[in-house]
N, C-alpha and C. Protein backbone atom coordinates (compact mmCIF):
# COMPACT_ATOMS: atom_id res chain seq x y z
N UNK A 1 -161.76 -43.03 -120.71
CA UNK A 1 -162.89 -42.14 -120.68
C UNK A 1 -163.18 -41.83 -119.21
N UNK A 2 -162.85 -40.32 -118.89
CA UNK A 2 -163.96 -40.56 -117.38
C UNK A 2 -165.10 -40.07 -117.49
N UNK A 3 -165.84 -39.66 -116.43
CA UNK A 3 -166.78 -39.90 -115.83
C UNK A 3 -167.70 -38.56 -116.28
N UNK A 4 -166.88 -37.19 -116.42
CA UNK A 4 -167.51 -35.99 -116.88
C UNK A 4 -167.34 -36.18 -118.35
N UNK A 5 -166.39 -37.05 -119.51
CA UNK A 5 -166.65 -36.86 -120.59
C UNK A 5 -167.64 -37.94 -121.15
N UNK A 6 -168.26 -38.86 -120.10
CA UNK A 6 -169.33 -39.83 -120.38
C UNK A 6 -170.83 -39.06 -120.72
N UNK A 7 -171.50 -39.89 -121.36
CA UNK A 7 -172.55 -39.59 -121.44
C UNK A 7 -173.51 -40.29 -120.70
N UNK A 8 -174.13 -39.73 -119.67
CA UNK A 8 -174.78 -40.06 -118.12
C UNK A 8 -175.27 -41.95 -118.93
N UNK A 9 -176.36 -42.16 -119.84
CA UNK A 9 -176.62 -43.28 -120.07
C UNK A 9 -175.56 -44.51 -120.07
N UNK A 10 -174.14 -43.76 -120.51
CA UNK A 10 -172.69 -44.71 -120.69
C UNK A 10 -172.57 -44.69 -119.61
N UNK A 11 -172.39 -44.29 -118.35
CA UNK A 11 -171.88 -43.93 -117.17
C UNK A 11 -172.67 -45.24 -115.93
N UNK A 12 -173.96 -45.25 -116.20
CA UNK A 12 -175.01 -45.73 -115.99
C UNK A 12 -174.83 -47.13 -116.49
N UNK A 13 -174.45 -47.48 -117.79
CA UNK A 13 -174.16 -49.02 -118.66
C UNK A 13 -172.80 -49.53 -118.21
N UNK A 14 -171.33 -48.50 -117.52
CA UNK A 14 -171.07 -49.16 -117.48
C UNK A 14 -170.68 -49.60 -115.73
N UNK A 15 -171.59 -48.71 -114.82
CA UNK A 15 -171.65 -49.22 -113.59
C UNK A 15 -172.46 -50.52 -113.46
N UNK A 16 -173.77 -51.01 -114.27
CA UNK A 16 -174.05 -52.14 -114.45
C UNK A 16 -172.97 -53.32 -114.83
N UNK A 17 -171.99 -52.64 -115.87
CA UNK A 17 -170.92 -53.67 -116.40
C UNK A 17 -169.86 -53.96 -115.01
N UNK A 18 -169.50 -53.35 -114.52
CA UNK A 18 -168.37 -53.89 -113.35
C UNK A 18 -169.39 -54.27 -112.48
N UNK A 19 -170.92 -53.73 -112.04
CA UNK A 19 -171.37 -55.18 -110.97
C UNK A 19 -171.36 -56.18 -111.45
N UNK A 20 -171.56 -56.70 -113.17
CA UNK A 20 -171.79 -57.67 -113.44
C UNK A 20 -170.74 -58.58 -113.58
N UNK A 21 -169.36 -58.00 -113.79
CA UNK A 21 -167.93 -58.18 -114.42
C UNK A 21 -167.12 -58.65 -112.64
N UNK A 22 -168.37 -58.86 -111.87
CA UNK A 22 -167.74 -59.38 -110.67
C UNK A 22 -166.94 -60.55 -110.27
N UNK A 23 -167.40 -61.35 -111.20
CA UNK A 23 -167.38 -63.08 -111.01
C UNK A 23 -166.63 -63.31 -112.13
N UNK A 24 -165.63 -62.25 -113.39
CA UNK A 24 -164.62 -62.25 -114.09
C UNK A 24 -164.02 -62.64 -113.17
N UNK A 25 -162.72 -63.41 -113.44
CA UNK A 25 -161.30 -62.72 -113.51
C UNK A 25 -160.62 -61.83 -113.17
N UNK A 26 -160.21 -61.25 -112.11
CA UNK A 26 -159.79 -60.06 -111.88
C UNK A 26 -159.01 -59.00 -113.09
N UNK A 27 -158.31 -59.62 -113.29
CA UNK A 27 -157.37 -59.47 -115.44
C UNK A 27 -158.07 -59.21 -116.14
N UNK A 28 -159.51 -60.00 -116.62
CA UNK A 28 -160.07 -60.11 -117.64
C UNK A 28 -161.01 -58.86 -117.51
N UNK A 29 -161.46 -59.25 -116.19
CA UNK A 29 -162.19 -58.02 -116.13
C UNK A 29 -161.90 -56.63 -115.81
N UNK A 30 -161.07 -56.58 -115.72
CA UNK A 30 -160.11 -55.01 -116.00
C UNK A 30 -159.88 -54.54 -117.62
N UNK A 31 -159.46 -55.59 -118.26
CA UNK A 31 -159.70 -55.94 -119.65
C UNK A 31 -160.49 -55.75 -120.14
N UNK A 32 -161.84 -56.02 -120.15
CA UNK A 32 -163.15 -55.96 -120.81
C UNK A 32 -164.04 -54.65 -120.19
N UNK A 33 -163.53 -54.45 -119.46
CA UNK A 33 -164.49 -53.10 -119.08
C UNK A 33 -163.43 -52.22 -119.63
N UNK A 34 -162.01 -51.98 -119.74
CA UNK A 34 -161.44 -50.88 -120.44
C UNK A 34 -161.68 -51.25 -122.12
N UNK A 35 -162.19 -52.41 -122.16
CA UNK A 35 -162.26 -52.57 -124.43
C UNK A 35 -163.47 -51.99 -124.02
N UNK A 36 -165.02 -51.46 -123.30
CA UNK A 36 -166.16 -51.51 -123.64
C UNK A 36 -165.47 -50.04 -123.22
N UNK A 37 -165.23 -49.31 -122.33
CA UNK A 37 -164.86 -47.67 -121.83
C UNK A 37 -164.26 -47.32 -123.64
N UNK A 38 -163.51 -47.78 -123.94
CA UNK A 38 -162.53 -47.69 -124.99
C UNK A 38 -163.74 -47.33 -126.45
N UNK A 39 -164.73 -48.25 -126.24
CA UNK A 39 -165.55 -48.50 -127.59
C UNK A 39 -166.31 -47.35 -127.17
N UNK A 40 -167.19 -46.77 -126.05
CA UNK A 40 -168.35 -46.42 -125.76
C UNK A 40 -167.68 -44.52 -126.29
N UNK A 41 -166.26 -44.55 -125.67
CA UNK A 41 -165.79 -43.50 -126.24
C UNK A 41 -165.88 -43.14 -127.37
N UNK A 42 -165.34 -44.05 -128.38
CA UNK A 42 -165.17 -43.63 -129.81
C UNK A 42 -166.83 -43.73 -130.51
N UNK A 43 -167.63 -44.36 -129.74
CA UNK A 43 -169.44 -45.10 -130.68
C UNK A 43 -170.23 -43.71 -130.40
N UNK A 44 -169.55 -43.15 -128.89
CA UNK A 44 -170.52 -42.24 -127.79
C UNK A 44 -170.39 -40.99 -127.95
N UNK A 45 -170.88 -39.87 -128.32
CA UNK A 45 -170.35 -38.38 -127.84
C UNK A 45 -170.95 -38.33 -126.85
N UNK A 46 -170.76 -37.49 -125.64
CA UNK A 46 -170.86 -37.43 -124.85
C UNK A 46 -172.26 -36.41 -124.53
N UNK A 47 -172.31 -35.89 -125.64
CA UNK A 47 -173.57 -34.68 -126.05
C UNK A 47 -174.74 -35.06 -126.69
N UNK A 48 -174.57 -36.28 -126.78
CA UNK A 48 -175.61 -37.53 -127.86
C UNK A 48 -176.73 -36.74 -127.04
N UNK A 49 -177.65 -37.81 -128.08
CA UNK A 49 -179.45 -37.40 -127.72
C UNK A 49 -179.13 -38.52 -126.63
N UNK A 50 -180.47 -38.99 -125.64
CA UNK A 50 -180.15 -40.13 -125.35
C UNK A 50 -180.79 -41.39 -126.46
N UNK A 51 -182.29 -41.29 -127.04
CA UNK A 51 -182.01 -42.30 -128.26
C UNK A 51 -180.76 -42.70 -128.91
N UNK A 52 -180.06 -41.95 -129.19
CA UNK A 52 -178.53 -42.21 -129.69
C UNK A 52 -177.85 -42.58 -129.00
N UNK A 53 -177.74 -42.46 -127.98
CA UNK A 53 -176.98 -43.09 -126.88
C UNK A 53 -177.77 -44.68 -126.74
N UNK A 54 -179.05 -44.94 -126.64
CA UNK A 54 -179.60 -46.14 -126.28
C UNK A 54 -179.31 -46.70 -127.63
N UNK A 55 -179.24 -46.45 -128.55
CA UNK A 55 -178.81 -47.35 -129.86
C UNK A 55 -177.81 -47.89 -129.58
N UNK A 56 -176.63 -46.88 -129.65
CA UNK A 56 -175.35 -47.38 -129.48
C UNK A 56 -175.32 -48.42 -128.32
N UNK A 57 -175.90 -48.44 -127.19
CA UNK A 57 -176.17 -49.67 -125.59
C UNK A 57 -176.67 -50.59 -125.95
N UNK A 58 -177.89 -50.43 -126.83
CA UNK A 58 -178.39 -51.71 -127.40
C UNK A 58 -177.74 -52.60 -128.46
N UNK A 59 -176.83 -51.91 -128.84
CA UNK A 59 -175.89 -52.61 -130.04
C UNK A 59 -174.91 -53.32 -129.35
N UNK A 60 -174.48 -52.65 -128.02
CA UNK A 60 -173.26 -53.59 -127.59
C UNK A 60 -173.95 -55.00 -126.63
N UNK A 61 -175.40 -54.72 -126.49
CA UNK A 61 -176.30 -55.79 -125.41
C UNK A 61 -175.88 -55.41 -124.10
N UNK A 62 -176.74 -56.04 -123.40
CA UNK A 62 -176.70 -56.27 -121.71
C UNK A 62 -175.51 -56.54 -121.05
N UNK A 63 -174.97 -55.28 -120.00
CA UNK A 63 -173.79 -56.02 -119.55
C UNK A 63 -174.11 -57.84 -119.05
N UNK A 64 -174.62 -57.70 -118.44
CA UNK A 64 -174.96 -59.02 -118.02
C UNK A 64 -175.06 -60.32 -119.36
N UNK A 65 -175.17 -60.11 -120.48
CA UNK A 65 -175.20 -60.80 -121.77
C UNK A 65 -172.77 -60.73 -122.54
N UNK A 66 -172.84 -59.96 -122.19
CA UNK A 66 -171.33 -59.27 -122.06
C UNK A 66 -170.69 -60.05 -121.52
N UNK A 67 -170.85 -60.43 -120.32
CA UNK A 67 -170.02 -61.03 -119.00
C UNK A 67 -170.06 -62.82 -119.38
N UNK A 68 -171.72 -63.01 -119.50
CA UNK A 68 -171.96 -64.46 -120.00
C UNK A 68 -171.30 -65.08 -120.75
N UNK A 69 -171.20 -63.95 -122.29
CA UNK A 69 -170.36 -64.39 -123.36
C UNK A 69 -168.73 -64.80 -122.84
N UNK A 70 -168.30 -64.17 -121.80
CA UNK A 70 -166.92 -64.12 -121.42
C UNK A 70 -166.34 -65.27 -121.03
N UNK A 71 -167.86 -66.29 -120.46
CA UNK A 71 -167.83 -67.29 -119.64
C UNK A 71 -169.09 -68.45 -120.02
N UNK A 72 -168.44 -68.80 -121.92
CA UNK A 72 -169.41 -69.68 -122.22
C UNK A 72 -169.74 -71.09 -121.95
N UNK A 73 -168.91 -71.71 -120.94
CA UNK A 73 -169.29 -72.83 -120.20
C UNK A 73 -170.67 -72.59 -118.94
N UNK A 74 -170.37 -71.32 -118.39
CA UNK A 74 -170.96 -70.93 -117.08
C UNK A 74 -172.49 -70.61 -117.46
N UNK A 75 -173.35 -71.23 -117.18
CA UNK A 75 -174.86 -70.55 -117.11
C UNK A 75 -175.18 -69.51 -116.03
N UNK A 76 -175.72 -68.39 -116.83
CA UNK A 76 -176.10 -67.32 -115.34
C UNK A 76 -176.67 -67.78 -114.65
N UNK A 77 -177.14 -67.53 -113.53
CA UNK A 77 -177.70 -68.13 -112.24
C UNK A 77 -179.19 -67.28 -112.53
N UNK A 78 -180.34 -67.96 -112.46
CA UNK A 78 -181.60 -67.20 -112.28
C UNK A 78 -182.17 -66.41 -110.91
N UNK A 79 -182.65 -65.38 -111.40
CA UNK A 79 -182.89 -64.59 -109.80
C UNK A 79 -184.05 -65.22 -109.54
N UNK A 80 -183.54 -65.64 -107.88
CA UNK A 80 -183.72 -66.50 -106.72
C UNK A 80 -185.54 -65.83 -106.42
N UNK A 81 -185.90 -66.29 -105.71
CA UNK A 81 -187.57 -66.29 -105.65
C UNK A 81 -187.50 -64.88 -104.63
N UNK A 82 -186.40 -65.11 -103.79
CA UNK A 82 -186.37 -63.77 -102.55
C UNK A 82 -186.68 -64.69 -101.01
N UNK A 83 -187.70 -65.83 -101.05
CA UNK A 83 -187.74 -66.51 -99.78
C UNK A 83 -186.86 -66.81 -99.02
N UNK A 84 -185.34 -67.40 -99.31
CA UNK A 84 -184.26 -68.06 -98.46
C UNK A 84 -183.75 -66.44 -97.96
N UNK A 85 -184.06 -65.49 -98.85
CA UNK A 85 -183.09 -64.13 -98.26
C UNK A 85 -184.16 -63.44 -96.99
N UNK A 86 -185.23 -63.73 -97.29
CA UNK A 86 -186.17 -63.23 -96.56
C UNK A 86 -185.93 -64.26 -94.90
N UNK A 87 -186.39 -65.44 -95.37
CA UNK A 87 -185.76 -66.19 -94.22
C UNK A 87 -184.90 -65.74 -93.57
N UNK A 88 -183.52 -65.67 -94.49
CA UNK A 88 -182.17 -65.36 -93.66
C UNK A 88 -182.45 -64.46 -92.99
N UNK A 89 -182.78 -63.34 -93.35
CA UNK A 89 -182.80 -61.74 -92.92
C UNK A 89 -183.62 -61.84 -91.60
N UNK A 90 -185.03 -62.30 -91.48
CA UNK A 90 -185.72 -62.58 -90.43
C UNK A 90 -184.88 -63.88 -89.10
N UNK A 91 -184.61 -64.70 -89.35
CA UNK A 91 -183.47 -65.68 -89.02
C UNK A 91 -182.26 -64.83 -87.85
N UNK A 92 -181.64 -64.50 -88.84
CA UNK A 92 -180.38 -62.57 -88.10
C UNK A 92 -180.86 -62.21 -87.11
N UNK A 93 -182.41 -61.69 -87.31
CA UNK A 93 -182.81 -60.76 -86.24
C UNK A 93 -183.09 -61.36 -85.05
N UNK A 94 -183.68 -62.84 -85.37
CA UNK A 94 -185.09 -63.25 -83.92
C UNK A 94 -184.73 -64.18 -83.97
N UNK A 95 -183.92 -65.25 -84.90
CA UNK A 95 -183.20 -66.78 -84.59
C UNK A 95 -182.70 -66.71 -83.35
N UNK A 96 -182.15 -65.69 -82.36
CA UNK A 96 -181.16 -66.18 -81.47
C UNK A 96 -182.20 -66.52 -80.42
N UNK A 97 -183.26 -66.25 -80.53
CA UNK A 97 -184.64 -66.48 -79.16
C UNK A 97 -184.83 -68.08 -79.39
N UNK A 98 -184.21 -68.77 -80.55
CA UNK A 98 -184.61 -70.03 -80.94
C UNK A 98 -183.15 -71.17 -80.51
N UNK A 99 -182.97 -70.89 -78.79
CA UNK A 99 -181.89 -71.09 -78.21
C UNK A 99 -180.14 -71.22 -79.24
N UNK A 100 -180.27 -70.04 -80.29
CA UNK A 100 -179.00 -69.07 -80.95
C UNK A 100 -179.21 -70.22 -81.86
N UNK A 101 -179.77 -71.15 -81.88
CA UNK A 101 -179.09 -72.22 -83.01
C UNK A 101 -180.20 -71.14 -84.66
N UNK A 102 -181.16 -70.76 -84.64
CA UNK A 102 -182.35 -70.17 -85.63
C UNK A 102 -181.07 -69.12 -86.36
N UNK A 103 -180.55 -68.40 -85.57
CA UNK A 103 -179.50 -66.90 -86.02
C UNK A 103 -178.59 -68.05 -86.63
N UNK A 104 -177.73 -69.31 -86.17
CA UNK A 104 -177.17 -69.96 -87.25
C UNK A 104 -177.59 -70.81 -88.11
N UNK A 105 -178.86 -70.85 -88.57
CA UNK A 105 -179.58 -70.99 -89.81
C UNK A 105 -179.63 -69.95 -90.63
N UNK A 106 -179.90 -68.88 -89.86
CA UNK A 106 -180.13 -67.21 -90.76
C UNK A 106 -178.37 -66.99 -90.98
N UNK A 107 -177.15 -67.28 -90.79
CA UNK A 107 -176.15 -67.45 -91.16
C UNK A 107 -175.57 -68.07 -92.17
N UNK A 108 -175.93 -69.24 -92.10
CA UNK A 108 -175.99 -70.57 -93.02
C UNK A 108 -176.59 -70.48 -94.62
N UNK A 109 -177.99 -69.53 -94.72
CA UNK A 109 -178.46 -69.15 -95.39
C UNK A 109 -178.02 -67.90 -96.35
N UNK A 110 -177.62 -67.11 -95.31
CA UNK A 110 -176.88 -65.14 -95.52
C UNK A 110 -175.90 -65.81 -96.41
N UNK A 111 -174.62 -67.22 -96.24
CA UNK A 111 -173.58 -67.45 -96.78
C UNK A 111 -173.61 -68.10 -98.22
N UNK A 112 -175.07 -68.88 -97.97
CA UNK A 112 -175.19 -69.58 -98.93
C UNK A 112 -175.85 -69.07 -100.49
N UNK A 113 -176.77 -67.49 -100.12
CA UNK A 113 -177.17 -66.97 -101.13
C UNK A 113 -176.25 -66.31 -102.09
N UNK A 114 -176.95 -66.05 -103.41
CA UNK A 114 -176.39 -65.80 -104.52
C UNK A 114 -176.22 -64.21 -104.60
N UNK A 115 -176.99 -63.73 -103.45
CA UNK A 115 -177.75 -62.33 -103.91
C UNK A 115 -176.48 -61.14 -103.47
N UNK A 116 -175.91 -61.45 -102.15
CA UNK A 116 -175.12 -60.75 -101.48
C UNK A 116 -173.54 -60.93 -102.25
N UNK A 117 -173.34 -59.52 -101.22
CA UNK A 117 -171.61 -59.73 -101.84
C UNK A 117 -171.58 -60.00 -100.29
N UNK A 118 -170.31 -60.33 -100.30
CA UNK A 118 -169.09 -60.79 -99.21
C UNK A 118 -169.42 -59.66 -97.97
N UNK A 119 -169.31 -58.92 -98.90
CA UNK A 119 -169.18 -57.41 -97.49
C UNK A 119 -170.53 -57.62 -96.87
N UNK A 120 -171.59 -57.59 -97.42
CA UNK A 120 -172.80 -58.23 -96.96
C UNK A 120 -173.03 -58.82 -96.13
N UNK A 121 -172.43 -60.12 -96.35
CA UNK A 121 -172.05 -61.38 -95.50
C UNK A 121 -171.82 -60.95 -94.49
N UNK A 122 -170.75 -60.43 -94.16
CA UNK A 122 -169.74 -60.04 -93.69
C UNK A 122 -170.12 -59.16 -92.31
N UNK A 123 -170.87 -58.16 -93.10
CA UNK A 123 -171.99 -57.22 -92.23
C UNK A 123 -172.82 -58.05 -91.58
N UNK A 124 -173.84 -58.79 -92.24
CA UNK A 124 -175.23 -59.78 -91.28
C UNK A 124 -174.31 -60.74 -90.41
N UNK A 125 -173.27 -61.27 -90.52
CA UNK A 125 -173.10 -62.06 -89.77
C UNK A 125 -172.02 -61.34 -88.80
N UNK A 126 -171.45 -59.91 -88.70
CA UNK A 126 -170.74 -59.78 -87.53
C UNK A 126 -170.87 -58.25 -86.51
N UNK A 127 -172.36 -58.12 -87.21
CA UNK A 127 -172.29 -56.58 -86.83
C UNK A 127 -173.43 -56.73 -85.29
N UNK A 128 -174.08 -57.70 -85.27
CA UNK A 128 -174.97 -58.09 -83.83
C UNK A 128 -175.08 -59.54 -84.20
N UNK A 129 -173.74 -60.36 -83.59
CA UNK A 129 -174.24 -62.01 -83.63
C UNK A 129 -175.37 -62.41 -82.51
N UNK A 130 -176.05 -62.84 -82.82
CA UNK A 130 -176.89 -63.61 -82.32
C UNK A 130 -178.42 -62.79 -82.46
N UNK A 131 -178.74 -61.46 -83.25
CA UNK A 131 -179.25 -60.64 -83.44
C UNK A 131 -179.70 -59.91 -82.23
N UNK A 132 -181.49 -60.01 -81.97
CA UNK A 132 -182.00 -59.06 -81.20
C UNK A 132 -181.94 -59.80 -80.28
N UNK A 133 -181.54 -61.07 -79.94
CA UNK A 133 -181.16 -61.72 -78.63
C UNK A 133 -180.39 -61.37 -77.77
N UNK A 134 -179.19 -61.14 -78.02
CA UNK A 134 -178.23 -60.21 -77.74
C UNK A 134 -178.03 -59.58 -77.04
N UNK A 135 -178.72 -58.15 -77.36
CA UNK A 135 -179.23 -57.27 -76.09
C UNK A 135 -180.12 -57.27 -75.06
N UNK A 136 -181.02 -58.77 -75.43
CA UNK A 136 -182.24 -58.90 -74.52
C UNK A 136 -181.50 -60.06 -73.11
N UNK A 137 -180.10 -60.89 -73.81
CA UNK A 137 -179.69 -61.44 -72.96
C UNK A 137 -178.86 -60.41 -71.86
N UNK A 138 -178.56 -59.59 -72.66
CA UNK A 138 -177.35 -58.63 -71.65
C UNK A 138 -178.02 -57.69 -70.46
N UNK A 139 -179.55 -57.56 -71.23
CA UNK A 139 -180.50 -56.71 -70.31
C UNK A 139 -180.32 -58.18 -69.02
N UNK A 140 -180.88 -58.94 -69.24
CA UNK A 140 -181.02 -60.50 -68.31
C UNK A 140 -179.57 -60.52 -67.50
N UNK A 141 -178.98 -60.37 -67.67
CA UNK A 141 -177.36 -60.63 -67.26
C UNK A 141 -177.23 -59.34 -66.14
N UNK A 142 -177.95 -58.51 -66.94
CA UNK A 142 -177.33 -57.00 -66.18
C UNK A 142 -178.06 -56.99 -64.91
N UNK A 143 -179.33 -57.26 -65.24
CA UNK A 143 -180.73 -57.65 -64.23
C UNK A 143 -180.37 -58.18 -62.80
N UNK A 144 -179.82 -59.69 -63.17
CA UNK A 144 -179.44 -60.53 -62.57
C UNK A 144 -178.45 -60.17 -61.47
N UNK A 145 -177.44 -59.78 -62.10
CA UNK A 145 -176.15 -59.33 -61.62
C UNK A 145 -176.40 -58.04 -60.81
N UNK A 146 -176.66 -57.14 -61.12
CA UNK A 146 -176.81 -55.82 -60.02
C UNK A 146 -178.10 -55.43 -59.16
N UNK A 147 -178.07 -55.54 -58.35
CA UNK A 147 -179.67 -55.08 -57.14
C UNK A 147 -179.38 -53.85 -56.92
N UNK A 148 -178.75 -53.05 -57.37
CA UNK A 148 -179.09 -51.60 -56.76
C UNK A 148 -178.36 -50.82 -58.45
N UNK A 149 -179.16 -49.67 -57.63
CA UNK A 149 -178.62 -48.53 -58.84
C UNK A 149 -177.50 -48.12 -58.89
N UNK A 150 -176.88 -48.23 -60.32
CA UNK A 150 -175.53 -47.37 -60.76
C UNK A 150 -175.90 -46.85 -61.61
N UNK A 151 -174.13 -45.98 -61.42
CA UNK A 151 -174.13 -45.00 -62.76
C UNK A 151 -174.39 -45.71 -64.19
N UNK A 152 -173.73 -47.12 -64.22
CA UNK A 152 -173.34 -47.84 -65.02
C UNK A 152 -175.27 -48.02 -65.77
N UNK A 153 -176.39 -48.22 -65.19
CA UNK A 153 -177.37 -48.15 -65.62
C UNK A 153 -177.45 -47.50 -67.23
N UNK A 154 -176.96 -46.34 -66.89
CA UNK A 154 -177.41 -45.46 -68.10
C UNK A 154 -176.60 -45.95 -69.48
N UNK A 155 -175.20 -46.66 -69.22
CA UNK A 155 -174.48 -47.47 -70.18
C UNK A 155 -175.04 -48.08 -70.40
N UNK A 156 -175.91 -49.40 -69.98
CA UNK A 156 -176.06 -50.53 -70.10
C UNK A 156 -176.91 -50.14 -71.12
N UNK A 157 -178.07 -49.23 -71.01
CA UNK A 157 -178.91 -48.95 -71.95
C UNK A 157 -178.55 -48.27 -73.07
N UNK A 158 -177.19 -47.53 -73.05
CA UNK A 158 -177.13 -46.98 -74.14
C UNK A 158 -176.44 -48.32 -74.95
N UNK A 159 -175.92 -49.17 -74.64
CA UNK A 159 -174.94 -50.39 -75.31
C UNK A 159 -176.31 -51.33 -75.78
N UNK A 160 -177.46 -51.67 -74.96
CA UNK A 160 -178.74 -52.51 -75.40
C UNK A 160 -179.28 -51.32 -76.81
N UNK A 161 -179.64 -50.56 -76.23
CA UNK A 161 -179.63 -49.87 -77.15
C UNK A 161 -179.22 -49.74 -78.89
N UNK A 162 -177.76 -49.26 -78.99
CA UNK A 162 -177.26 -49.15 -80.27
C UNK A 162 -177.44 -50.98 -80.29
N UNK A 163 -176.85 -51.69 -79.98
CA UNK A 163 -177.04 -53.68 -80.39
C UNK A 163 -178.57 -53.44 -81.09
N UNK A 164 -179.50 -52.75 -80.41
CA UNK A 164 -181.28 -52.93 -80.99
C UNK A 164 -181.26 -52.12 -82.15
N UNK A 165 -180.68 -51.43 -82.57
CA UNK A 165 -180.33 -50.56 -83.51
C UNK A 165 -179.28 -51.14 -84.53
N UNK A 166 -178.21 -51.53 -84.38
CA UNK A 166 -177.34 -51.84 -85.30
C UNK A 166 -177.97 -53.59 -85.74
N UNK A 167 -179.00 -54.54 -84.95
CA UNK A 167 -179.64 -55.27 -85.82
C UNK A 167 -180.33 -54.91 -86.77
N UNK A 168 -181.19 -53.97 -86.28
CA UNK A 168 -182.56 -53.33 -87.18
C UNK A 168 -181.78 -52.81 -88.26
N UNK A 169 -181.02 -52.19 -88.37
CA UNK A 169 -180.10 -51.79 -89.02
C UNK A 169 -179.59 -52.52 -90.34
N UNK A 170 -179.05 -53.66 -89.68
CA UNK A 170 -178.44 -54.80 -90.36
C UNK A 170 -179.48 -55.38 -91.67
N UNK A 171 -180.26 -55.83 -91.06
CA UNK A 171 -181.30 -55.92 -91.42
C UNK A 171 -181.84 -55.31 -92.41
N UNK A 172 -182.11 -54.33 -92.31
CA UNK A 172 -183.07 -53.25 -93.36
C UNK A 172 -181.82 -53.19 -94.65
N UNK A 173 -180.65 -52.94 -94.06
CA UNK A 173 -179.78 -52.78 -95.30
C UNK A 173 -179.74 -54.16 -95.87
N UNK A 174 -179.67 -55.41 -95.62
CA UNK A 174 -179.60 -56.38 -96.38
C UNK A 174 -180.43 -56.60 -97.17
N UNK A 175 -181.90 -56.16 -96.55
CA UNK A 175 -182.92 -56.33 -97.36
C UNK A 175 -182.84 -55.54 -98.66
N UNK A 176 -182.54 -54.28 -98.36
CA UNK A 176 -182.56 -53.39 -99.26
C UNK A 176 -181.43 -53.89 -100.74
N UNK A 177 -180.33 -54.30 -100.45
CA UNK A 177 -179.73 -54.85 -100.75
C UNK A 177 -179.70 -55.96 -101.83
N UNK A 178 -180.66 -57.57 -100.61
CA UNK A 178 -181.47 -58.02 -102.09
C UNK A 178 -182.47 -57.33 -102.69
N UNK A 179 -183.24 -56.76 -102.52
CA UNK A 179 -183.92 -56.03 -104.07
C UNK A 179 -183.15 -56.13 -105.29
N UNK A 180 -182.04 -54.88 -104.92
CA UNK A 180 -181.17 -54.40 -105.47
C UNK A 180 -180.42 -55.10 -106.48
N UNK A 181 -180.11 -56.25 -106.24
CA UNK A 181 -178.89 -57.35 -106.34
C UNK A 181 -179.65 -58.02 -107.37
């Protein structure tokens, strides 16, 4: 089934099903999202009301109830309170003022939550290490190091700069992120 002969509610059920079909099997879950594409086709017209469409969604249950069944030893994990992500996220930005060891707590934390994917990770921990410290050390460095004016000035600020930006950055998207998640 693609995507123009779906019916927007199917389309919608089954982008929930592959976030949820994450922690499959790579096999299985290629598997089980083409048996549910496969079913939603033949259950779905694509022209349905949407009541008819939500019947047919409610009959197959929650992707997330879907995925569980797949993996009846595994208990889902309950969504997390939001504090350790909040931590982390704040941690990223202003830990490194907490002589860098605070940013590897807000690391420690970013790795250890349930909420993020990898790429996530991946992002908070390599896109401004040590967060807004960073650029405030390089301003200090730059300070230090040169007594007179250069050209090089106007770099320095544009490089402090994007670093103050690509934290804030970092940041806001992770947050946004856990909501999301």
């Amino acid at each position: 089934m693609t995507v123009e002969t779906q019916h927007p509610l199917a389309a919608d059920y089954l982008k929930r099903l592959r976030r949820a079909a994450r922690r499959l099997p790579p096999g299985r879950r290629k598997e089980l999202i083409s048996e549910i594409e496969a079913h939603l086709a033949e259950a779905l017209d694509p022209r349905a009301t949407d009541p008819e469409a939500l019947d047919v969604l409610d009959r197959l249950g929650t992707p997330e109830a879907i995925v569980d069944a797949e993996q009846p030893g595994v208990a889902r994990r309950a969504k997390p309170s939001g504090r350790t992500e909040k931590l982390a996220i704040i941690l990223l930005v202003f830990g490194g003022f907490l002589a860098g060891v605070g940013w590897l707590v807000g690391v420690v934390l970013l790795w250890t939550s349930r909420i993020w994917t990898a790429r996530d990770k991946w992002i908070g921990t390599l896109l401004v290490p040590g967060g807004l410290a960073l650029p405030f050390f390089l301003v200090g460095a730059a300070v230090r190091g040169d007594t007179t004016r250069t050209s090089t000035d106007t770099a320095w600020i544009v490089i402090v700069a994007v670093l103050v930006l690509a934290s804030i950055g970092s940041a806001m998207y992770l947050s946004r992120r856990a909501r999301s998640g």
